[in-house]
C-alpha atoms as a PDB file:
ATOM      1  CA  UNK A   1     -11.445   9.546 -17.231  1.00  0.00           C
ATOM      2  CA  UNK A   2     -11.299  10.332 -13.491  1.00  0.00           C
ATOM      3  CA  UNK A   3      -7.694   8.595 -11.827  1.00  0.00           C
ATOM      4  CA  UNK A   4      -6.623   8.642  -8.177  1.00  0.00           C
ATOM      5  CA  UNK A   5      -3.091  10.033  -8.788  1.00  0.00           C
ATOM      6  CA  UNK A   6      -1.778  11.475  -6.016  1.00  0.00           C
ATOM      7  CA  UNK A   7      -2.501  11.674  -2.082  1.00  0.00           C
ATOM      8  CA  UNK A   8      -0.628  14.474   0.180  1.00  0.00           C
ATOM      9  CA  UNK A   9      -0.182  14.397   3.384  1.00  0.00           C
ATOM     10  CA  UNK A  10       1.038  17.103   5.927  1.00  0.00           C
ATOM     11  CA  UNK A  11       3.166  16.769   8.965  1.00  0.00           C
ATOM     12  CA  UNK A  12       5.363  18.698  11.437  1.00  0.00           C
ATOM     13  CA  UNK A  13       8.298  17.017  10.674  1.00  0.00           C
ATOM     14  CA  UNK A  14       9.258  16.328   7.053  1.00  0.00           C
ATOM     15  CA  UNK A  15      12.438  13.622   7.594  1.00  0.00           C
ATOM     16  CA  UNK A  16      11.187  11.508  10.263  1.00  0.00           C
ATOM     17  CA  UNK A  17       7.675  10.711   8.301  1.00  0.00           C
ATOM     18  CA  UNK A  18       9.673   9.963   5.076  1.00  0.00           C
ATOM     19  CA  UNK A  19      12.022   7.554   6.941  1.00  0.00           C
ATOM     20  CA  UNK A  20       8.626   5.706   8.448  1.00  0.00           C
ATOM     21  CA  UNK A  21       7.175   4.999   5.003  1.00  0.00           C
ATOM     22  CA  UNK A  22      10.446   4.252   3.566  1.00  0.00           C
ATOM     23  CA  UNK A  23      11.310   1.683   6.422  1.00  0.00           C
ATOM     24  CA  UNK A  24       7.678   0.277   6.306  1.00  0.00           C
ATOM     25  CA  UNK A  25       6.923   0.616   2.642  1.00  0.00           C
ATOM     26  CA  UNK A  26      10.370   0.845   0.526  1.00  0.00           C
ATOM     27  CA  UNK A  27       9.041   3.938  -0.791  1.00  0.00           C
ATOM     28  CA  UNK A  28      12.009   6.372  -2.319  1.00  0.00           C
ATOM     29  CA  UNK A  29      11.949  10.284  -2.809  1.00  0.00           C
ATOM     30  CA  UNK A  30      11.639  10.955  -6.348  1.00  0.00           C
ATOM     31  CA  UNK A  31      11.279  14.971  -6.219  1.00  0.00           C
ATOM     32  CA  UNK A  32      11.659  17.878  -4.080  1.00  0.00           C
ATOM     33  CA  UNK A  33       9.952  20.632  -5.747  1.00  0.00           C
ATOM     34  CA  UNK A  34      11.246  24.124  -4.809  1.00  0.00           C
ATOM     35  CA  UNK A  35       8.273  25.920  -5.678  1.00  0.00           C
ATOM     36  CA  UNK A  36       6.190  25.151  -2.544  1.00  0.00           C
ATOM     37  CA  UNK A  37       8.530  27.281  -0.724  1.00  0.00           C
ATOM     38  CA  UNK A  38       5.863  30.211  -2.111  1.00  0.00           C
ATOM     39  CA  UNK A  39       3.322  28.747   0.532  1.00  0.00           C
ATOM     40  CA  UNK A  40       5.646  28.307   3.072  1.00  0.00           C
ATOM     41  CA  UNK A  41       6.122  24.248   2.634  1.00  0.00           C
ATOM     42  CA  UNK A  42       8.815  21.600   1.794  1.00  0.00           C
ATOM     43  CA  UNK A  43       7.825  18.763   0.627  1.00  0.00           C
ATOM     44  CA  UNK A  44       8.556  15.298  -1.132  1.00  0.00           C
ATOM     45  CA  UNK A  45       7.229  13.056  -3.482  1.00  0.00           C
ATOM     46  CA  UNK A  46       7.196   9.293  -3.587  1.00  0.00           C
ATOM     47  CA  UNK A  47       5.740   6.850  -6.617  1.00  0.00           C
ATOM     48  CA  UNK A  48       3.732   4.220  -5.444  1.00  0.00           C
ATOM     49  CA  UNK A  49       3.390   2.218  -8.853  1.00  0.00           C
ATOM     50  CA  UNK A  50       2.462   4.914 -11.161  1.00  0.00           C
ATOM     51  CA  UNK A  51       0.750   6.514  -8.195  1.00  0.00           C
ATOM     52  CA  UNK A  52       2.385   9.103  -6.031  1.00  0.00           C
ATOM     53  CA  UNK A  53       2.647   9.852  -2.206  1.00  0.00           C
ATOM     54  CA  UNK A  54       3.348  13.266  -1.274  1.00  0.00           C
ATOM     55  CA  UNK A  55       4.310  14.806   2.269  1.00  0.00           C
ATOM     56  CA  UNK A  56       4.317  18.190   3.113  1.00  0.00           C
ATOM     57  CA  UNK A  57       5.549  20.396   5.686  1.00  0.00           C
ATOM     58  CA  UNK A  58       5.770  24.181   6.743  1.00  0.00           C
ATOM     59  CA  UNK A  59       8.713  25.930   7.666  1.00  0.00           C
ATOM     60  CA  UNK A  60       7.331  29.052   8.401  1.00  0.00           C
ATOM     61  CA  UNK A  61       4.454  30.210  10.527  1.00  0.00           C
ATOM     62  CA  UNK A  62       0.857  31.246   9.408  1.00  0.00           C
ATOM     63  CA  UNK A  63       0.182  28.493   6.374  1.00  0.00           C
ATOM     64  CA  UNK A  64      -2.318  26.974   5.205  1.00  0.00           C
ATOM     65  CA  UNK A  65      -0.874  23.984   6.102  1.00  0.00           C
ATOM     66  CA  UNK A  66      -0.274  24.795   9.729  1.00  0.00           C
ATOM     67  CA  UNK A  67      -3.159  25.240  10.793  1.00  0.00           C
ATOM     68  CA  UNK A  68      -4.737  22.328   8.904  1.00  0.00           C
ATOM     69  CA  UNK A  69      -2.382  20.870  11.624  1.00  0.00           C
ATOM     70  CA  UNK A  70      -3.958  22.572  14.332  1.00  0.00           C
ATOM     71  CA  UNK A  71      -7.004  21.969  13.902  1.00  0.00           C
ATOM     72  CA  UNK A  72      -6.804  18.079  13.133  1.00  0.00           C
ATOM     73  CA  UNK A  73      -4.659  17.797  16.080  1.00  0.00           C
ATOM     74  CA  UNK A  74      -1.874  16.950  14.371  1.00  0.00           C
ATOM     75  CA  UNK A  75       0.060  14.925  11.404  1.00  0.00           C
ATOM     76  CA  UNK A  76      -2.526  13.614   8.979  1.00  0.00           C
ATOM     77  CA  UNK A  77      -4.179  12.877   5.642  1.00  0.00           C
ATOM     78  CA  UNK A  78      -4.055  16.062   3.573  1.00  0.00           C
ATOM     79  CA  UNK A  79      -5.139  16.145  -0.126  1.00  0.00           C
ATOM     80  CA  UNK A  80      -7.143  14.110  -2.340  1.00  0.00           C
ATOM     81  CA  UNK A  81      -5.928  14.991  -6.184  1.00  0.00           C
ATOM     82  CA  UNK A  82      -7.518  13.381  -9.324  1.00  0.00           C
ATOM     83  CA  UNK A  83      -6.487  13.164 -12.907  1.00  0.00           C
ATOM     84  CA  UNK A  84      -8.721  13.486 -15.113  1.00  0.00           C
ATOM     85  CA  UNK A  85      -8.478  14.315 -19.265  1.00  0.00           C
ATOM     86  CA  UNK A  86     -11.617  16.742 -19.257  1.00  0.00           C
ATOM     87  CA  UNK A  87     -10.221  19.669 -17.061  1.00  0.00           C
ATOM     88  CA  UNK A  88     -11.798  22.566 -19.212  1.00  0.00           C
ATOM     89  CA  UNK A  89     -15.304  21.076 -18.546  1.00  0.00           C
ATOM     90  CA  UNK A  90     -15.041  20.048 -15.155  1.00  0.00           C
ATOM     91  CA  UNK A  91     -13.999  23.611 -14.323  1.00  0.00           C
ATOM     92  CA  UNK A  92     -16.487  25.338 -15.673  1.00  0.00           C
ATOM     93  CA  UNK A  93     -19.297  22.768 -14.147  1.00  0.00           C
ATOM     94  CA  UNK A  94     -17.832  23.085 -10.732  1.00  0.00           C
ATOM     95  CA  UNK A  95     -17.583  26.856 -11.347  1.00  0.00           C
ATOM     96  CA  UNK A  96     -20.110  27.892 -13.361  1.00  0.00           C
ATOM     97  CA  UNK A  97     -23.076  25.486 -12.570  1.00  0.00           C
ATOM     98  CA  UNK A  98     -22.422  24.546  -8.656  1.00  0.00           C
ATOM     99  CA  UNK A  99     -20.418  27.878  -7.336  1.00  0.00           C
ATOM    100  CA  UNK A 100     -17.677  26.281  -5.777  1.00  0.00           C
ATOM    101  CA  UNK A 101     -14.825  28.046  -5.018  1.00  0.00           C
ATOM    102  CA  UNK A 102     -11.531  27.584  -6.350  1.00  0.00           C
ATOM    103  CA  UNK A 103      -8.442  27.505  -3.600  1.00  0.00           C
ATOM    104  CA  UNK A 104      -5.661  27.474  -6.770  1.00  0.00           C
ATOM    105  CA  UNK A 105      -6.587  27.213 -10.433  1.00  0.00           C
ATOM    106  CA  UNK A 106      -3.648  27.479 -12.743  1.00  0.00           C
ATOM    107  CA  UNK A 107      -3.772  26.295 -16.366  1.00  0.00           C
ATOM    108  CA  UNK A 108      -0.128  26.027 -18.465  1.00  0.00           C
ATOM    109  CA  UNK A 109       0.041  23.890 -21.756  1.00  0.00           C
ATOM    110  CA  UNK A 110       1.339  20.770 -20.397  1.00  0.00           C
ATOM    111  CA  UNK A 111      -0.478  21.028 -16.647  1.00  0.00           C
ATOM    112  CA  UNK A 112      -3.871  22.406 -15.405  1.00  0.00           C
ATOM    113  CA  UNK A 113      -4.549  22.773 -11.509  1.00  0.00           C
ATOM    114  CA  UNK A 114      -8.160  22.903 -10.170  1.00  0.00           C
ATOM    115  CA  UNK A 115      -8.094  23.139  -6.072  1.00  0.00           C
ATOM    116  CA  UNK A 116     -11.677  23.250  -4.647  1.00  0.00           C
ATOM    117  CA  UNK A 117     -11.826  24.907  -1.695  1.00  0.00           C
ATOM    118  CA  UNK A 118     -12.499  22.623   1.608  1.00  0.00           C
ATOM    119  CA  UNK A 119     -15.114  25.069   2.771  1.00  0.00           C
ATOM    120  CA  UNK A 120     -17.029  24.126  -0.069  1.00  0.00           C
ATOM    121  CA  UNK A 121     -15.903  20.281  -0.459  1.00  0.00           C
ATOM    122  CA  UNK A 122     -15.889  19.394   3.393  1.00  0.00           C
ATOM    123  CA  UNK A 123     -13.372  16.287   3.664  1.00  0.00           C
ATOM    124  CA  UNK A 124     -10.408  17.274   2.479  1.00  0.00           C
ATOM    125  CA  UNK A 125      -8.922  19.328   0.185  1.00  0.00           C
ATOM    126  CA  UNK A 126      -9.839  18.006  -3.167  1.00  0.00           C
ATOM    127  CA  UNK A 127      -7.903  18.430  -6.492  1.00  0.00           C
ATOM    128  CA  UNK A 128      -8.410  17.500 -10.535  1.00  0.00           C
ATOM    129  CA  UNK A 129      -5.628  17.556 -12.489  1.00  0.00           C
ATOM    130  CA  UNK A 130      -5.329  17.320 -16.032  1.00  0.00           C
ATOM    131  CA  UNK A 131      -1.556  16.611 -17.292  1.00  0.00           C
ATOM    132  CA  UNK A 132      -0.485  16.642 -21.240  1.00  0.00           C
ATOM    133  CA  UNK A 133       0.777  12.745 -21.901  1.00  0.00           C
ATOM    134  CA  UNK A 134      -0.872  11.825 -18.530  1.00  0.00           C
ATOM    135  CA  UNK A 135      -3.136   9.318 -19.690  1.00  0.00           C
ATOM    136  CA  UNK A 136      -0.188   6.857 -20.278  1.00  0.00           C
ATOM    137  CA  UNK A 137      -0.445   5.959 -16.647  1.00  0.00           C
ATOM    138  CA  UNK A 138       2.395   3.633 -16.431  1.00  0.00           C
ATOM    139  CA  UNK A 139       5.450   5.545 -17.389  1.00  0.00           C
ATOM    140  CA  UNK A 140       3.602   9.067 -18.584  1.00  0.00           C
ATOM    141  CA  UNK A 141       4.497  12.544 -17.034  1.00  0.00           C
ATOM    142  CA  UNK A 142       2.886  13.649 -14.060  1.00  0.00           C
ATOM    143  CA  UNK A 143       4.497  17.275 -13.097  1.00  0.00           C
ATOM    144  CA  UNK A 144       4.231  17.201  -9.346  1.00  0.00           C
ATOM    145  CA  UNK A 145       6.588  14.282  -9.523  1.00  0.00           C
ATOM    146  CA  UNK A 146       9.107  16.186 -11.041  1.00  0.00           C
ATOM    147  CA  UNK A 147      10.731  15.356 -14.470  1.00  0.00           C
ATOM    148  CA  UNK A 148      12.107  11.976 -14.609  1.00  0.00           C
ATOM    149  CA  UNK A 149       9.870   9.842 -11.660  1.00  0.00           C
ATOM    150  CA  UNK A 150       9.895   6.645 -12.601  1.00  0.00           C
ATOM    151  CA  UNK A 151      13.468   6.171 -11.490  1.00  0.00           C
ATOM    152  CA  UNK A 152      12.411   6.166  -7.978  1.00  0.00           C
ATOM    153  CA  UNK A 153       9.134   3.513  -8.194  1.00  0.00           C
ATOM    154  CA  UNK A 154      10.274   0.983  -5.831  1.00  0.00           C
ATOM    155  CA  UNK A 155       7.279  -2.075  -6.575  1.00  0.00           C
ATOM    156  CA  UNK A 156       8.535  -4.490  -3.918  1.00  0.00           C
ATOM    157  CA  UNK A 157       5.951  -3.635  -1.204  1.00  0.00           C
ATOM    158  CA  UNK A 158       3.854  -1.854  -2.377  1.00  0.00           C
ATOM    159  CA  UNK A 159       2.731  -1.374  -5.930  1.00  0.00           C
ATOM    160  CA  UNK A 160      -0.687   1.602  -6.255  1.00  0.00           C
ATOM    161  CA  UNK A 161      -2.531   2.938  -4.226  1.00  0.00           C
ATOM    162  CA  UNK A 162      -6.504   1.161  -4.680  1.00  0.00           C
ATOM    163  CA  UNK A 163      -8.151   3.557  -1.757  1.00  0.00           C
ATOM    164  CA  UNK A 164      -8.444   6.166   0.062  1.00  0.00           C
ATOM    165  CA  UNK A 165     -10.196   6.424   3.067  1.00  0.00           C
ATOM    166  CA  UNK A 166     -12.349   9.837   4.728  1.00  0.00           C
ATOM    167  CA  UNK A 167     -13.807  10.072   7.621  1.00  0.00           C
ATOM    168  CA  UNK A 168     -16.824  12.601   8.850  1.00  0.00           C
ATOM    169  CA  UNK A 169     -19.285  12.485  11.578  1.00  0.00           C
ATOM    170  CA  UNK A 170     -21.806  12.421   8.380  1.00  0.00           C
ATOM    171  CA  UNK A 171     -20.048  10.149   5.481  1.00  0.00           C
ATOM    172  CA  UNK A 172     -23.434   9.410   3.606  1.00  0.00           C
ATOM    173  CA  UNK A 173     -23.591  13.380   3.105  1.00  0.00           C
ATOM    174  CA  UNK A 174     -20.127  13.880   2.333  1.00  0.00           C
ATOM    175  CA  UNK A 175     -20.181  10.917   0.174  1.00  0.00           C
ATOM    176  CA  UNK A 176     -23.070  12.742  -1.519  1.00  0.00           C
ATOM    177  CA  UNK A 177     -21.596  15.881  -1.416  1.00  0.00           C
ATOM    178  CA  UNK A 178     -17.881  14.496  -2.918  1.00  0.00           C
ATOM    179  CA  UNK A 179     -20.618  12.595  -5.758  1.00  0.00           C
ATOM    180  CA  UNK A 180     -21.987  15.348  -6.620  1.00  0.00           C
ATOM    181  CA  UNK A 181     -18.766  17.445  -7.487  1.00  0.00           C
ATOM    182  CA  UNK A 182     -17.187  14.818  -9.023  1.00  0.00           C
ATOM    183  CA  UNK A 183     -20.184  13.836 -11.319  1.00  0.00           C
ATOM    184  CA  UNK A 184     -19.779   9.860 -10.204  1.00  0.00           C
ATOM    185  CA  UNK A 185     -22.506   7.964  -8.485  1.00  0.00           C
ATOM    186  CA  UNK A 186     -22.287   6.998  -4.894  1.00  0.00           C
ATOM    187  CA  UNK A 187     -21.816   3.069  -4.076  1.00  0.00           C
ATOM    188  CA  UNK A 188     -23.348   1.460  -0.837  1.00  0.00           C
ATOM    189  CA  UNK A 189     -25.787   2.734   1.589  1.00  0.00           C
ATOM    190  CA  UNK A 190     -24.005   2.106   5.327  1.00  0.00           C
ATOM    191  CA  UNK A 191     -20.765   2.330   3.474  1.00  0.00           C
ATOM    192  CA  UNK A 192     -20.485   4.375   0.964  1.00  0.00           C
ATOM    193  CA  UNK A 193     -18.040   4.868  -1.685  1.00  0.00           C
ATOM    194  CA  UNK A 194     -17.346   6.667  -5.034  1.00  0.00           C
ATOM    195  CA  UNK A 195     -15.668   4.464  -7.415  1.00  0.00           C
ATOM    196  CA  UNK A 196     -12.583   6.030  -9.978  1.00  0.00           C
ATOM    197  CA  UNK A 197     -11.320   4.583 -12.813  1.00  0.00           C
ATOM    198  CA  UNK A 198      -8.464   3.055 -10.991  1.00  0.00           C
ATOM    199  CA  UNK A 199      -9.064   2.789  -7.391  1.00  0.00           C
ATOM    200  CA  UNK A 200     -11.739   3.891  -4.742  1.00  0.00           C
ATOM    201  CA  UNK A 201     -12.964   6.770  -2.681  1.00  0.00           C
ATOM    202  CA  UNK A 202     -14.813   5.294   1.241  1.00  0.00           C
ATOM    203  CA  UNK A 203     -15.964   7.409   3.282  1.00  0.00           C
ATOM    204  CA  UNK A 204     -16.501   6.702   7.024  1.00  0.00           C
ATOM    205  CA  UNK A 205     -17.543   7.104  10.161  1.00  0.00           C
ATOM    206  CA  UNK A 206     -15.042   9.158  12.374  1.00  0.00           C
ATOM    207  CA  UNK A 207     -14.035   7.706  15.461  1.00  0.00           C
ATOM    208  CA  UNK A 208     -10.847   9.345  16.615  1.00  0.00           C
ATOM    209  CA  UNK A 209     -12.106  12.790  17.645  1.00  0.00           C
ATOM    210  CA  UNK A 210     -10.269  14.289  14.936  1.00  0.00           C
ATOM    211  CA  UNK A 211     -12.993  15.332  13.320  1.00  0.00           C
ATOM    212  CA  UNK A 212     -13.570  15.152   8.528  1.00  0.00           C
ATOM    213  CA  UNK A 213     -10.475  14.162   6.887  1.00  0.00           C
ATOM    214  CA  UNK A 214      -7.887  11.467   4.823  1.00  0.00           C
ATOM    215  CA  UNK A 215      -7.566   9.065   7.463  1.00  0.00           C
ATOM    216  CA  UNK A 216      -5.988   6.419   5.729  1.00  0.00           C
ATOM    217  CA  UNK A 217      -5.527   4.310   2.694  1.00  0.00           C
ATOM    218  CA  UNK A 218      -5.263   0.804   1.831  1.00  0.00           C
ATOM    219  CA  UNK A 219      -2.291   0.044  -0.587  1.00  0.00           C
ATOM    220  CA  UNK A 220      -2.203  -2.665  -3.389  1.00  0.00           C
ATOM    221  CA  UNK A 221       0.843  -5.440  -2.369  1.00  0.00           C
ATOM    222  CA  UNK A 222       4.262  -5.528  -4.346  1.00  0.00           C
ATOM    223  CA  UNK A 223       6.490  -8.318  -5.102  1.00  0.00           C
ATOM    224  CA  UNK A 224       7.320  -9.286  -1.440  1.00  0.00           C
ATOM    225  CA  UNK A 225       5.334 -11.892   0.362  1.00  0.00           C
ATOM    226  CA  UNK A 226       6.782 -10.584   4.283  1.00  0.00           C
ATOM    227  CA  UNK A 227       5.469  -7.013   3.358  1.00  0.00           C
ATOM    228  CA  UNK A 228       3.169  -4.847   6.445  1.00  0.00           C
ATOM    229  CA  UNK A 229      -0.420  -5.657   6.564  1.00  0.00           C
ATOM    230  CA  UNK A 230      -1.055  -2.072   8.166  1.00  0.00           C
ATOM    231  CA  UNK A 231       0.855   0.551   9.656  1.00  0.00           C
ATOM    232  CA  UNK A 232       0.016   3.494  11.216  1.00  0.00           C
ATOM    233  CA  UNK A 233       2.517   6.719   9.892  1.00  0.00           C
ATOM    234  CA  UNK A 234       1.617  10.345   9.536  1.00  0.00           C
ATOM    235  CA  UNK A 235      -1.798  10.179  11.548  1.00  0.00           C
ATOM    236  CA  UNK A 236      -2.855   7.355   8.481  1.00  0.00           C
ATOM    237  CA  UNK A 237      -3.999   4.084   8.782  1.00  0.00           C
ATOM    238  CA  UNK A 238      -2.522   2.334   5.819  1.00  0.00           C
ATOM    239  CA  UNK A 239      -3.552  -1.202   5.341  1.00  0.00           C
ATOM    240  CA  UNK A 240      -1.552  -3.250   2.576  1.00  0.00           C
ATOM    241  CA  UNK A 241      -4.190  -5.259   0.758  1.00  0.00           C
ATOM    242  CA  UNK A 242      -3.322  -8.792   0.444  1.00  0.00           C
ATOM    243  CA  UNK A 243      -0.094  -8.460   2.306  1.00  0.00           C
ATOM    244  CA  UNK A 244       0.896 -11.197   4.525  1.00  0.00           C
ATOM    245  CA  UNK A 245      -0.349 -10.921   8.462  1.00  0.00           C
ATOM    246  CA  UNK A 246       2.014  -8.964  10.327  1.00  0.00           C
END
């Protein structure tokens, strides 16, 4: 089982970027979780379905996260994190067998954290996750989310998320590249794509001078016919599939 469970974005500005995707996407804050104040962050954490959207920030100089800023000229598409039920294996395959790095690996009984390091992923920074109850994916923990979620999974806009979109000057080799640490088989020649158990990794061409990164996502429609077709918050382009035209 490999799940898209979680996307993280970074900005300057925490508030402002969680009024945006509130206002645009009904999106509400289910957790702020103190302990990224060790890296120098705040953040929050919205569900999207049984999906979450996360935004970070730093309030303090020299993080990581800051100069991801820098050097993608801004707010943007941050983290790509996985679930998966396997994480013992994976770990020692990415580890062991292909020698990539780890930028946080942290095991506990009820939630395992595997970081690759972007050096070694190119991208983004890429995460697999393994959570204890996780694979009920419609009301099941998921720790980052904080202890009681699903009382802030607002469905009436938007209800998952089915994609997530990177960019590269080279997205056949990072495609490749992405394949061959996840273990799943690239889709598509021109355009190509690494399929998950419940939504989709593209990779593209980059056009915007920013350079590899999460440059957007495309969102699966809630209950309301009037909702977005695409907005552009954070440095994302987020396109509601099957949404009304704006």
């Amino acid at each position: 089982m490999l799940r898209l469970r979680q996307i993280a974005l970074v900005a300057r500005e925490l508030d402002p970027v969680l009024t945006e995707l509130h206002d645009a996407l009904g999106v509400e804050v289910a957790f702020r979780d103190p302990s990224v104040k060790t890296f120098g962050l705040q953040n929050a954490v919205m569900p999207i379905g049984n999906q979450f959207l996360e935004v970070v920030a730093p309030v303090q100089e020299g993080t990581a996260a800051g100069r991801y800023l820098d050097r993608r000229k801004g707010d943007g598409g941050y983290m790509v994190i996985l679930q998966c039920d396997e994480h013992a294996a994976r770990k020692a395959r990415l580890g062991e067998e292909l020698g990539v790095r780890f930028a946080m690996a942290h095991d506990s009984d009820d939630y395992k954290v595997l970081q690759l390091h972007p050096q070694d992923t190119g991208g983004s920074f890429l995460e697999v996750d393994q959570q204890t109850g996780g694979e009920d994916m419609v009301d099941g923990p998921w720790e980052p989310a904080g202890p009681n979620w699903q009382h802030a999974r607002r469905t009436g806009i938007v209800g998952g998320i089915n994609a997530a979109v990177i960019q590269s000057d080279d997205p056949v080799r990072l495609a490749t590249r992405w394949s061959e640490l996840l273990d799943v088989p690239v889709e598509g020649d021109d355009n190509p794509s690494i399929p998950l158990d419940n939504a989709t990794l593209m990779f593209v061409k980059a056009a915007d001078g920013r350079g590899e990164g999460l440059a957007g996502l495309y969102l699966a429609p809630g209950n309301d016919p009037q909702a977005p077709k695409r907005v552009q918050i954070c440095g994302m382009d987020i396109q509601v599939e099957g949404a009304a035209p704006a």
